[in-house]
N, C-alpha and C. Protein backbone atom coordinates (compact mmCIF):
# COMPACT_ATOMS: atom_id res chain seq x y z
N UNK A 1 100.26 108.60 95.88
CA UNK A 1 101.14 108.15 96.94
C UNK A 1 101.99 109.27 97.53
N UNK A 2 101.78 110.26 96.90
CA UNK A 2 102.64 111.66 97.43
C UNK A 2 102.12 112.07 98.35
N UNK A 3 102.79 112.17 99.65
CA UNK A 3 102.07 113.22 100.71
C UNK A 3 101.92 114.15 100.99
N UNK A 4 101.39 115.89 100.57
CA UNK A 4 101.59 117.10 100.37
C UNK A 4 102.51 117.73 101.57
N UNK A 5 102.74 118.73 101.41
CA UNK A 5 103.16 119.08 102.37
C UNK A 5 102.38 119.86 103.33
N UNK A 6 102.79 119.76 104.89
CA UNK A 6 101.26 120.82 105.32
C UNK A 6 100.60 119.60 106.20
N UNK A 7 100.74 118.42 105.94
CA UNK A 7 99.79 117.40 106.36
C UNK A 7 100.43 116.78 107.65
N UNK A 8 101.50 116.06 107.29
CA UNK A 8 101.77 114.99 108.43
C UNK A 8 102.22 116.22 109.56
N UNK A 9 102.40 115.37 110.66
CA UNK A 9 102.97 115.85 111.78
C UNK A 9 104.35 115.95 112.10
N UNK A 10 105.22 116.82 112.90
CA UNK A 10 106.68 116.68 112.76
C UNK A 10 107.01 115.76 113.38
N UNK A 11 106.66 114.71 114.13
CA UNK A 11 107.30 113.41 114.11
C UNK A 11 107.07 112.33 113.58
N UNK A 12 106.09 112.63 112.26
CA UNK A 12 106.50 111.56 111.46
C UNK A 12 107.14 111.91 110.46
N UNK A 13 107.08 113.72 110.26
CA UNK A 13 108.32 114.04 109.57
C UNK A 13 109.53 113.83 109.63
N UNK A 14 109.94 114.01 111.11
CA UNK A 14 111.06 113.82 111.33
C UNK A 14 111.69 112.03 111.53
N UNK A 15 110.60 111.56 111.97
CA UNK A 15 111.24 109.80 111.72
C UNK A 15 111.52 109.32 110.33
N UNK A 16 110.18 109.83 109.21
CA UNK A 16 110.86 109.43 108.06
C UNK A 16 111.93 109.83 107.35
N UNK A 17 112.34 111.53 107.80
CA UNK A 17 113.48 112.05 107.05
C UNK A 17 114.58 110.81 108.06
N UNK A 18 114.64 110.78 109.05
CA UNK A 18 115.94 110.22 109.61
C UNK A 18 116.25 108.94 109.16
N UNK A 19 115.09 108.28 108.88
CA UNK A 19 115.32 106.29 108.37
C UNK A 19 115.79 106.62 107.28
N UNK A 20 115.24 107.49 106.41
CA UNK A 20 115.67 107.94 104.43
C UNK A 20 117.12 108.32 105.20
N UNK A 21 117.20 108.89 105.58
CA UNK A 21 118.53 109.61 105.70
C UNK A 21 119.69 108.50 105.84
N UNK A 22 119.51 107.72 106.54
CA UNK A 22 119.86 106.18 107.43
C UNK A 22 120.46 105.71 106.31
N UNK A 23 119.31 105.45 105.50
CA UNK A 23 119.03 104.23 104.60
C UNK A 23 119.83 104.27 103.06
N UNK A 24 119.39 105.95 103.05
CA UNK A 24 120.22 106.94 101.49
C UNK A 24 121.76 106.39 102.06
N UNK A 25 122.10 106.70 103.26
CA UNK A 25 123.81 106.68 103.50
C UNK A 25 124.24 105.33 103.00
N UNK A 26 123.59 104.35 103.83
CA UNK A 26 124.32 102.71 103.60
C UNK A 26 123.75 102.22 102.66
N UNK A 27 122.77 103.14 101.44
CA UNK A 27 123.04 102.43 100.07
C UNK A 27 123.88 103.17 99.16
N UNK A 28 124.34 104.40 99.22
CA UNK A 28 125.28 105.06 98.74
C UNK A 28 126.97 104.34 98.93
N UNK A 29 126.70 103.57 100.26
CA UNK A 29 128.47 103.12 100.71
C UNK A 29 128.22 102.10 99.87
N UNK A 30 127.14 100.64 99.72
CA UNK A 30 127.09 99.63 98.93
C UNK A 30 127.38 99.92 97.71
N UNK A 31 126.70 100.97 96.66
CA UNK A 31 126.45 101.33 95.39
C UNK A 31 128.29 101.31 94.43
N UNK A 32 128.52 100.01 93.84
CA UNK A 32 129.12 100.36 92.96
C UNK A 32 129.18 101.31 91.65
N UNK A 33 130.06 101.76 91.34
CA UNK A 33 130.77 102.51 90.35
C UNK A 33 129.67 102.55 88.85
N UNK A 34 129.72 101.02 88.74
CA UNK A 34 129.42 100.58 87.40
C UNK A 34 127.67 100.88 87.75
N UNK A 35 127.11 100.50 88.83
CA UNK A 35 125.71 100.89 89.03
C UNK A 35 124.81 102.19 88.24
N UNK A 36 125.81 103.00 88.32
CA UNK A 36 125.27 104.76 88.40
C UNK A 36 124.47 104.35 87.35
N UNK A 37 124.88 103.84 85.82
CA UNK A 37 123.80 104.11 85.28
C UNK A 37 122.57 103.54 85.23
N UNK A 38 122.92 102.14 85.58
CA UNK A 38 121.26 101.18 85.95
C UNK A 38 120.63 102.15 86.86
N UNK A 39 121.17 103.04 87.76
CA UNK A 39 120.32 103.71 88.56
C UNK A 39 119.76 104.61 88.00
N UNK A 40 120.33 105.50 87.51
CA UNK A 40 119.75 106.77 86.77
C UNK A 40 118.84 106.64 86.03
N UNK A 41 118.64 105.07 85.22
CA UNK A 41 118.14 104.70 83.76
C UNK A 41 116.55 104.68 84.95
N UNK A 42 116.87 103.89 86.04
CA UNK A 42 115.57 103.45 86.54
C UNK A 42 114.84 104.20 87.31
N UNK A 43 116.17 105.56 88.25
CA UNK A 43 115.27 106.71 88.74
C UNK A 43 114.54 107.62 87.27
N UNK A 44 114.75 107.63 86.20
CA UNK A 44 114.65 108.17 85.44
C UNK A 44 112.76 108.09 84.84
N UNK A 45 112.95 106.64 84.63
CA UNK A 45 111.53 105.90 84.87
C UNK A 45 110.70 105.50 86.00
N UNK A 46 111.17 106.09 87.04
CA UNK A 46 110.08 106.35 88.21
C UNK A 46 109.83 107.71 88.13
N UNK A 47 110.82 108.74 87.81
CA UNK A 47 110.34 109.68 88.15
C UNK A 47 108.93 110.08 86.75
N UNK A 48 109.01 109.63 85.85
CA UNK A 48 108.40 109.99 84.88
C UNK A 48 106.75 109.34 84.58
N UNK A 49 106.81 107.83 85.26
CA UNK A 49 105.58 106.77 85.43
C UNK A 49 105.29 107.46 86.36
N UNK A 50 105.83 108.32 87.98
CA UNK A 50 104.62 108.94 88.42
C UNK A 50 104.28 110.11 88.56
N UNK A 51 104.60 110.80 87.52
CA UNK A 51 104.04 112.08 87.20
C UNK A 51 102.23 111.97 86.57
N UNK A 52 102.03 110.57 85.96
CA UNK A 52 101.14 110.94 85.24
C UNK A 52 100.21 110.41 86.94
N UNK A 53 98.92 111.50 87.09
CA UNK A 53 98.42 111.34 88.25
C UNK A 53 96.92 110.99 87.55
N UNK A 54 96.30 109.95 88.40
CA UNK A 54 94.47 109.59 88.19
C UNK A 54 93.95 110.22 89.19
N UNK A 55 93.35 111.27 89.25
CA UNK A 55 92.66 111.72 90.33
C UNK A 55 91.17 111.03 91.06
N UNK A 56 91.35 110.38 92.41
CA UNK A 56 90.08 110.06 92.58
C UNK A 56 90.26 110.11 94.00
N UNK A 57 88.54 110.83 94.34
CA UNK A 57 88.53 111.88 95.72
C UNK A 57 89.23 112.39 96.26
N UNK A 58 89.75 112.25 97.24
CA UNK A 58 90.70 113.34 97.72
C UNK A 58 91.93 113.00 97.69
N UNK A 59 92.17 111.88 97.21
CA UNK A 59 93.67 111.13 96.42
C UNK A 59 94.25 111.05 95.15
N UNK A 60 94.96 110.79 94.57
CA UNK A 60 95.18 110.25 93.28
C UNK A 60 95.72 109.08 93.10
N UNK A 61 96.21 108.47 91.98
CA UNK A 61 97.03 107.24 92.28
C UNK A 61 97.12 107.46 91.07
N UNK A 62 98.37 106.61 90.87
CA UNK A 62 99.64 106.59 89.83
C UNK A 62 100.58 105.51 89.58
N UNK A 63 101.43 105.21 88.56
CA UNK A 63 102.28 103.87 88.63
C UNK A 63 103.38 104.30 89.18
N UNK A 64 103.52 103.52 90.26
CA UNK A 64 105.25 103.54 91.08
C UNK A 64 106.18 103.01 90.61
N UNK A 65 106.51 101.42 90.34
CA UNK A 65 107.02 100.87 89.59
C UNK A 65 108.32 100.53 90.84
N UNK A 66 107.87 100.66 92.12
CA UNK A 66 108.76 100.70 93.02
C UNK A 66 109.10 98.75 93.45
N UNK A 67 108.40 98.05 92.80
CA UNK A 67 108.18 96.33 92.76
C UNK A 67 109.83 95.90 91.88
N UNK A 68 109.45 96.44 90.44
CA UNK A 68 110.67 96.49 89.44
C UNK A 68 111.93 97.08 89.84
N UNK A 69 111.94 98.18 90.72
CA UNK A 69 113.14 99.02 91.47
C UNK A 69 113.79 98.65 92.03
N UNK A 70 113.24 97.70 92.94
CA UNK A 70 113.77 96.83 94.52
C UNK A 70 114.07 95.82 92.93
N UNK A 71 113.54 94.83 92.67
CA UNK A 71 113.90 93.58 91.66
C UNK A 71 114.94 93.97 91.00
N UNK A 72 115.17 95.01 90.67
CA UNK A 72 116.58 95.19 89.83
C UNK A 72 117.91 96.01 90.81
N UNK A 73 117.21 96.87 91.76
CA UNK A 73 118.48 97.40 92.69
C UNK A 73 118.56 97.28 93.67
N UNK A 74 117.62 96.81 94.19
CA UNK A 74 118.41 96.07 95.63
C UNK A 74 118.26 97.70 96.75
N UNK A 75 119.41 97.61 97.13
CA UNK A 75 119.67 98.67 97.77
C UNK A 75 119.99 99.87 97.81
N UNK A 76 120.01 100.40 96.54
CA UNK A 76 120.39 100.85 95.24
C UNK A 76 118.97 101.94 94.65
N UNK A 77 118.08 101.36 95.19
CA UNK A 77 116.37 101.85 94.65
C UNK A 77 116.21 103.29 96.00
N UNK A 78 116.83 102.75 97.24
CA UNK A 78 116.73 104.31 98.01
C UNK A 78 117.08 105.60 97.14
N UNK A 79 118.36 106.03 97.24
CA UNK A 79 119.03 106.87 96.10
C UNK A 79 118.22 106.96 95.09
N UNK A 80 117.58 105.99 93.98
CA UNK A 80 117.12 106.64 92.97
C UNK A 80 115.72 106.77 93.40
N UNK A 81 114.91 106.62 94.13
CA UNK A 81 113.70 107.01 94.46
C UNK A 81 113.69 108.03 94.90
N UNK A 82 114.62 108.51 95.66
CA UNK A 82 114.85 109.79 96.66
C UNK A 82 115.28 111.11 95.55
N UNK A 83 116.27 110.54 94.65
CA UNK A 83 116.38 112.15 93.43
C UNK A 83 114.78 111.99 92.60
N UNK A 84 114.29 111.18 92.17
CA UNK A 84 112.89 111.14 91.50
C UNK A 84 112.17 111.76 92.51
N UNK A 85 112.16 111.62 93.74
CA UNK A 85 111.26 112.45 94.06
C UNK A 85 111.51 113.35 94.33
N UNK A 86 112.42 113.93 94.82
CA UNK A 86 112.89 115.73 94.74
C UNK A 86 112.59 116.10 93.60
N UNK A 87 112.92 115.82 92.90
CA UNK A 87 113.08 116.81 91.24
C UNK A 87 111.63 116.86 91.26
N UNK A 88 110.43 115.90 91.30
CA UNK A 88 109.50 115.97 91.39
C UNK A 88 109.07 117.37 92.49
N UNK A 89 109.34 116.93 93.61
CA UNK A 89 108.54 117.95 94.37
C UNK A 89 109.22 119.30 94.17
N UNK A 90 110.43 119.53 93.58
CA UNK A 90 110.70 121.00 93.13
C UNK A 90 109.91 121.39 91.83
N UNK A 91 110.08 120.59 90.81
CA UNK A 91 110.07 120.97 89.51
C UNK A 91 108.09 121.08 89.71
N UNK A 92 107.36 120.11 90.00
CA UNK A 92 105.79 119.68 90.21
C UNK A 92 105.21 119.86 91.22
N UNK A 93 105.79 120.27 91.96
CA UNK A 93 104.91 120.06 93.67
C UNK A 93 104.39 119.11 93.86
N UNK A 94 105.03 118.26 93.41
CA UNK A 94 104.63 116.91 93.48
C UNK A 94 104.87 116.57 94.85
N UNK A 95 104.04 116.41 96.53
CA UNK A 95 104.92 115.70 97.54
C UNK A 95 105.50 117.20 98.29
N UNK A 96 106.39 117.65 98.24
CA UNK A 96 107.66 118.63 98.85
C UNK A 96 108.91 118.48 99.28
N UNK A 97 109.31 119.45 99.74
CA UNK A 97 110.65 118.80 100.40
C UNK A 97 110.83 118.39 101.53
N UNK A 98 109.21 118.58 102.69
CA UNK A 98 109.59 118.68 104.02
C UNK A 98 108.99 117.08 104.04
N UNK A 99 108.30 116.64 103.15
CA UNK A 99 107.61 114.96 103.32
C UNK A 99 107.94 114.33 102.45
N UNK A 100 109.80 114.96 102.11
CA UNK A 100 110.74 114.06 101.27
C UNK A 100 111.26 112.65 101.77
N UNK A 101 111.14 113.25 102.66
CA UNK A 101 112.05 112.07 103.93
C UNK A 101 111.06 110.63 103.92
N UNK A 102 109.31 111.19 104.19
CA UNK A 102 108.52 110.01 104.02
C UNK A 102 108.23 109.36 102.84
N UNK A 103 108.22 110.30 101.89
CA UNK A 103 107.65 109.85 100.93
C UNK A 103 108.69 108.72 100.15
N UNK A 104 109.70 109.26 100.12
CA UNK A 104 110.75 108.07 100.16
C UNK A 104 111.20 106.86 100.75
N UNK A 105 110.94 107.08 101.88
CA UNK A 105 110.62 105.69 102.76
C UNK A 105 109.65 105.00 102.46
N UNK A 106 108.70 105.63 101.87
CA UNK A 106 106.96 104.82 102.22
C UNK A 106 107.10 104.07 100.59
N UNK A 107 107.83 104.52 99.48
CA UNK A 107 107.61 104.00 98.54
C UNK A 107 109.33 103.10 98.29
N UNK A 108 110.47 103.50 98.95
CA UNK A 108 111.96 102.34 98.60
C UNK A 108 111.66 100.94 99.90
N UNK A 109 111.54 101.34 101.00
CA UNK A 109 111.50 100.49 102.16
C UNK A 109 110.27 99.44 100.86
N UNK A 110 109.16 99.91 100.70
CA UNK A 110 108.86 98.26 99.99
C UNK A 110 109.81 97.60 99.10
N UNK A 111 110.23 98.48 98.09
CA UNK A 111 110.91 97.76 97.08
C UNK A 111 112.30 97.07 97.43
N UNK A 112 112.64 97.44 98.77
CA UNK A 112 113.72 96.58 99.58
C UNK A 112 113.39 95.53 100.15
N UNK A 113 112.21 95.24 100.64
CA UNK A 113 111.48 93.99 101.37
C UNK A 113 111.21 92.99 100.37
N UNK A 114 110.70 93.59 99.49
CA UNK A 114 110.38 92.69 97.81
C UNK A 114 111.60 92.24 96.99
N UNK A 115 112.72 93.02 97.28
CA UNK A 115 114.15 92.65 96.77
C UNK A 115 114.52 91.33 97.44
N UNK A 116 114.07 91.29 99.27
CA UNK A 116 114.65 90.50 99.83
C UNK A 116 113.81 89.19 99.52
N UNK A 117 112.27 89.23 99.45
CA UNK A 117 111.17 88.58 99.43
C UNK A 117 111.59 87.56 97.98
N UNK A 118 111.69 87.93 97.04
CA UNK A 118 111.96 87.73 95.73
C UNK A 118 113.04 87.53 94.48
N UNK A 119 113.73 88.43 95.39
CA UNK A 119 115.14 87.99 94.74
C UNK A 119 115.65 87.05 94.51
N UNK A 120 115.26 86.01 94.88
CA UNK A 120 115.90 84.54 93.97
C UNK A 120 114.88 83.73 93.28
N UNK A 121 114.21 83.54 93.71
CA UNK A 121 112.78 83.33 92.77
C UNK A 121 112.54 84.00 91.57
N UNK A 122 112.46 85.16 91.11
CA UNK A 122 112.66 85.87 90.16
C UNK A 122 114.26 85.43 89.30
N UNK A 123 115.08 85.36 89.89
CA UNK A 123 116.12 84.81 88.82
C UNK A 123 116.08 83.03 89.22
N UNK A 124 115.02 82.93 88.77
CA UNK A 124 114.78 81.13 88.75
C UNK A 124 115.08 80.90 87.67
N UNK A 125 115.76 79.28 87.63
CA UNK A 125 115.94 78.85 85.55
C UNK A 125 114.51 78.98 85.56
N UNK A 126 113.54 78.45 86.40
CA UNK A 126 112.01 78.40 85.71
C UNK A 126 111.48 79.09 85.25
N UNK A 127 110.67 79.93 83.99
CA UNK A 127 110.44 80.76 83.83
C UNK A 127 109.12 81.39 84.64
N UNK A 128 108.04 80.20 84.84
CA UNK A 128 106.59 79.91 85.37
C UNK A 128 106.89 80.30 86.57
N UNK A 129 107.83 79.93 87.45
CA UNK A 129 108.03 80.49 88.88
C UNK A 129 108.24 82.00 88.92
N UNK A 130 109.52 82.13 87.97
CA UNK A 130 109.90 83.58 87.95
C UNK A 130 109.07 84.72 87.93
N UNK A 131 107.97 84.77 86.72
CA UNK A 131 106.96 85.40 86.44
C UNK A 131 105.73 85.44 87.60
N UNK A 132 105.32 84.39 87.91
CA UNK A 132 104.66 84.40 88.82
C UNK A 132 104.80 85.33 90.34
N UNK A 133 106.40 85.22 90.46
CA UNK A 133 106.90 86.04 91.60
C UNK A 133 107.19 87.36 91.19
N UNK A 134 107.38 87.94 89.95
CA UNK A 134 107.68 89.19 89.35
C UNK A 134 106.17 89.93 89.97
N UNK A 135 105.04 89.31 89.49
CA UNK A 135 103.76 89.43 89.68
C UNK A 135 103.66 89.92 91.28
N UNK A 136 103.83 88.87 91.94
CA UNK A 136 103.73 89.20 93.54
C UNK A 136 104.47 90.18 93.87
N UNK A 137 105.88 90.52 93.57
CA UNK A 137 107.11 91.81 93.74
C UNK A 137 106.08 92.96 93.58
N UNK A 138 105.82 93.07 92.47
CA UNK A 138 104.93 94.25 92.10
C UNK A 138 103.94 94.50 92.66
N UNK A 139 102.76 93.64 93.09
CA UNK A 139 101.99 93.54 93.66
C UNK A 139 101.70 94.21 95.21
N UNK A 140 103.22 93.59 95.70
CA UNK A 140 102.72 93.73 97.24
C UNK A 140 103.87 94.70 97.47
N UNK A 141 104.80 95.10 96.80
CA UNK A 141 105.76 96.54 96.63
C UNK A 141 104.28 98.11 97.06
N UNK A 142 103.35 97.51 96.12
CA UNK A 142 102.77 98.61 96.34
C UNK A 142 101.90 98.62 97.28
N UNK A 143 101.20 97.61 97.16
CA UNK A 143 100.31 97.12 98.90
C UNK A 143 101.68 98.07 99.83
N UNK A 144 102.67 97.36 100.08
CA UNK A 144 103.22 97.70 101.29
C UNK A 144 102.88 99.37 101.61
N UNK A 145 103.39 99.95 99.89
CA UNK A 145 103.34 101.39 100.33
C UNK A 145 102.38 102.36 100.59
N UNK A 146 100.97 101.69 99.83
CA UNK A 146 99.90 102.34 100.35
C UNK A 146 99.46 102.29 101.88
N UNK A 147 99.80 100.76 102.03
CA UNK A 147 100.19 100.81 103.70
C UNK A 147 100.57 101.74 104.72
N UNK A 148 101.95 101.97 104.16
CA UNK A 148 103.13 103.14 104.68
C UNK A 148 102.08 104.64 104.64
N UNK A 149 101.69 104.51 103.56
CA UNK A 149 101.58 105.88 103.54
C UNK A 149 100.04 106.20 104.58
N UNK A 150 99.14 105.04 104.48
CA UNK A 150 98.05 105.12 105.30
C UNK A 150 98.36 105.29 107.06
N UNK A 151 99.41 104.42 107.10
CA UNK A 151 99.99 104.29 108.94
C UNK A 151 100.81 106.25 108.92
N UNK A 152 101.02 107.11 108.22
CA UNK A 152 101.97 108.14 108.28
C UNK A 152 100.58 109.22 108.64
N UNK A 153 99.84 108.90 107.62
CA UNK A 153 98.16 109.30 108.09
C UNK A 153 97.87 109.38 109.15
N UNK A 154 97.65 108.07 109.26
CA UNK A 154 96.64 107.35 110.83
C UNK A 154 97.52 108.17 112.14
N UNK A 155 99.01 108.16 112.16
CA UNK A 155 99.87 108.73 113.15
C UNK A 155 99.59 110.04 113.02
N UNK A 156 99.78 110.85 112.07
CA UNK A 156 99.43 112.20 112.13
C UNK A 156 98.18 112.63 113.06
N UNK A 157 96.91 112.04 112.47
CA UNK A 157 95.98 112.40 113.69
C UNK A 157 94.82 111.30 112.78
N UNK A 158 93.64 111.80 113.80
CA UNK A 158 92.43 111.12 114.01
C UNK A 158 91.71 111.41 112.21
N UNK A 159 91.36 113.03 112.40
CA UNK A 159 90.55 113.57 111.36
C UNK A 159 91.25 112.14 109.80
N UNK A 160 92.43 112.04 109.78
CA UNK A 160 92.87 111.13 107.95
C UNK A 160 92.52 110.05 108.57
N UNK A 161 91.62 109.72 109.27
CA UNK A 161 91.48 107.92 109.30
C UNK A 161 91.09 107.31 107.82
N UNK A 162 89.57 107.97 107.86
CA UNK A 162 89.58 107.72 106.48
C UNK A 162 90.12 108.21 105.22
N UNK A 163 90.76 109.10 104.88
CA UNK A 163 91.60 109.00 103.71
C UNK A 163 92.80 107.95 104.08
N UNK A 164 93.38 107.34 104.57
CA UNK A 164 94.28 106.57 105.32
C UNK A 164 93.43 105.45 104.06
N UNK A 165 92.17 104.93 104.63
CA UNK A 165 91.27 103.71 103.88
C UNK A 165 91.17 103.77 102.54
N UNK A 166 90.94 104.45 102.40
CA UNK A 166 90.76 105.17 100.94
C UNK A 166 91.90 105.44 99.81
N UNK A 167 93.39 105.69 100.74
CA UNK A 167 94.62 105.52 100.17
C UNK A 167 94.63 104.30 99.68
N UNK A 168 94.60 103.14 100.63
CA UNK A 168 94.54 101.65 100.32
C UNK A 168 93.77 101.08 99.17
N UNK A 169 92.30 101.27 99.59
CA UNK A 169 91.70 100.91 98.49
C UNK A 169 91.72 101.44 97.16
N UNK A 170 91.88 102.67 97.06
CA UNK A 170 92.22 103.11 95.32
C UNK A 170 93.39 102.69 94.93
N UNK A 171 94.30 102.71 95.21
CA UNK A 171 95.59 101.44 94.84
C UNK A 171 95.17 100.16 94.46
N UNK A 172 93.95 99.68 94.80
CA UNK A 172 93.96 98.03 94.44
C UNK A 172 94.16 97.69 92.80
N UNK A 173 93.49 98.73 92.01
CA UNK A 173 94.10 98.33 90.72
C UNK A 173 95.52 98.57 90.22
N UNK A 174 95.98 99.85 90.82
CA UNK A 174 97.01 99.89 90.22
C UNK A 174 98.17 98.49 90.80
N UNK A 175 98.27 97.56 92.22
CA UNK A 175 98.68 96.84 92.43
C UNK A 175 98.47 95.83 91.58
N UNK A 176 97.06 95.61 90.88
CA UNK A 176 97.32 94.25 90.00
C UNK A 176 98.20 94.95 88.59
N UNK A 177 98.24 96.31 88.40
CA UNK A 177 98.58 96.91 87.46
C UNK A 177 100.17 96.89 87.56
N UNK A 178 100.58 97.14 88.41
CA UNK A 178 102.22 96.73 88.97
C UNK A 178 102.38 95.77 88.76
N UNK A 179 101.69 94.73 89.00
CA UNK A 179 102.00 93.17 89.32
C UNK A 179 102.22 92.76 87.90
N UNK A 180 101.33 92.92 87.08
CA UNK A 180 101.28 92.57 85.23
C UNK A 180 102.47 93.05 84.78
N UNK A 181 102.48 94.86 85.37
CA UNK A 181 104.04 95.20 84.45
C UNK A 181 105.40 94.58 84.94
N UNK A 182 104.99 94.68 86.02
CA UNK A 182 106.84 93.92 86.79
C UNK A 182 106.91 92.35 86.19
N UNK A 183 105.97 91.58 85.79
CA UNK A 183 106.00 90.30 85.50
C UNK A 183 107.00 90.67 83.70
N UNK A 184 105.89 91.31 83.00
CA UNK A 184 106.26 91.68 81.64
C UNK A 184 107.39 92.18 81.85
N UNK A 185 107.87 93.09 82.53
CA UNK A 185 109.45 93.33 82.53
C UNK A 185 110.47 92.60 82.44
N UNK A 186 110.24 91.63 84.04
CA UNK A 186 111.32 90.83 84.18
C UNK A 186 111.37 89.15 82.96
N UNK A 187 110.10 88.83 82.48
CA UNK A 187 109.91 88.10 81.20
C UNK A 187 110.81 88.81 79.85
N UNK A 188 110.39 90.14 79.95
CA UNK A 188 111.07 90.62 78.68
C UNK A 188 112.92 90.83 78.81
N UNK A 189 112.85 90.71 80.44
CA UNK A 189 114.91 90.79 79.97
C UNK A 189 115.13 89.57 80.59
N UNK A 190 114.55 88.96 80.68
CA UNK A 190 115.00 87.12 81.30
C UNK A 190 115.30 86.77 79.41
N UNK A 191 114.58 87.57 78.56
CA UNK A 191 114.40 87.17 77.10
C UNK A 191 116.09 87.86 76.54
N UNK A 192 115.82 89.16 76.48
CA UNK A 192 116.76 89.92 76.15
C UNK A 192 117.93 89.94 76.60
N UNK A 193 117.86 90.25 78.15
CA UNK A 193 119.37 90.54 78.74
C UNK A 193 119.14 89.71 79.84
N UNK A 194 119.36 88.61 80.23
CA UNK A 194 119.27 87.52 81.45
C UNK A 194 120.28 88.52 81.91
N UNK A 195 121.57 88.48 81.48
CA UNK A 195 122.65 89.06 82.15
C UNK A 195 121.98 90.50 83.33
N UNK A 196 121.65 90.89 83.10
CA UNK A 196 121.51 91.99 84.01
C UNK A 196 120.30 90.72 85.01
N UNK A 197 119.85 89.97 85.25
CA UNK A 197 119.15 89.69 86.03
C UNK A 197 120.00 88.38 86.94
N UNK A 198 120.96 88.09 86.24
CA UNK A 198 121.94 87.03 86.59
C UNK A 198 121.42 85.90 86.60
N UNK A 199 120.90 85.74 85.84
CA UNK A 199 120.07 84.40 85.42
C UNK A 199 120.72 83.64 84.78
């Protein structure tokens, strides 16, 4: 899901740095005090689930975990997606710094839509509902972003049509693979700590 650097074009460089930029500000003004560490705990575990890379053709794919991010922070998941991926693209070359701006958009903007999508369903008394929607969060968190990242493609130019396709489709497992873990997550602290889910 990382976009190298070198690739996109400067106006989709420059639209995605400006929405991240947008988006980093008015979740930084929301972000309470007491947050910092749910954030850190969870940029901590994105940045580390996608280091490990599956290489296949001229892509790779990896666990985002950006479904669980949005489900637990809300608005809150910009900021920590955005230091996970810097440290990444300094420390790994993972991505860079100049397709920081997108790459951050293409993977928090889902987990904000899925926050909005899901967020009460997931803290259902039901448990059968809850899980079921943990499933979909995860699921389509990452659909969205292989999305994102295929349309950043397709805009750049003609020649990535097909890697654009190909982004999409090699994601399809890891989306049911999101979908299983975000379910098992939010099951395992609906068990443990409801409190953090406000259940």
């Amino acid at each position: 899901m990382h976009i190298s650097e070198g690739i996109l074009s400067a106006p989709v460089l420059v639209t995605g740095a400006g929405l991240t930029a947008m988006a980093v500000g008015y979740s930084l003004k929301k972000m309470e005090h007491k947050e910092v560490p749910k954030v850190a705990i969870l940029s901590s575990v994105f940045f580390v689930a996608s280091l490990i890379h599956v290489p296949l053709g001229p892509s790779s794919v990896h666990l985002i975990l950006n479904g669980i991010m949005g489900a637990l922070l809300g608005w809150t998941a910009f900021p920590a997606i955005l230091v996970a991926l810097a440290l990444q693209g300094v420390l790994f070359q993972f991505g860079g710094v100049t397709t920081l701006g997108v790459n951050t958009l293409n993977m928090a903007l889902p987990a904000i839509i899925c926050f909005y999508l899901f967020n009460k369903g997931i803290r259902s008394e039901n448990n059968l509902i809850a899980l079921i929607l943990a499933f979909a969060c995860g699921f389509l968190a990452v659909m969205l972003s292989g999305i994102m990242v295929a349309a950043a493609l397709v805009f750049t130019g003609e020649p990535f049509m097909q890697v654009a396709k190909l982004v999409i489709i090699a994601h399809l497992p890891v989306m049911i693979l999101e979908g299983v873990l975000t379910a098992f997550c939010i099951g395992f602290l609906r068990k443990v700590r409801p409190e953090i889910l406000n259940v």
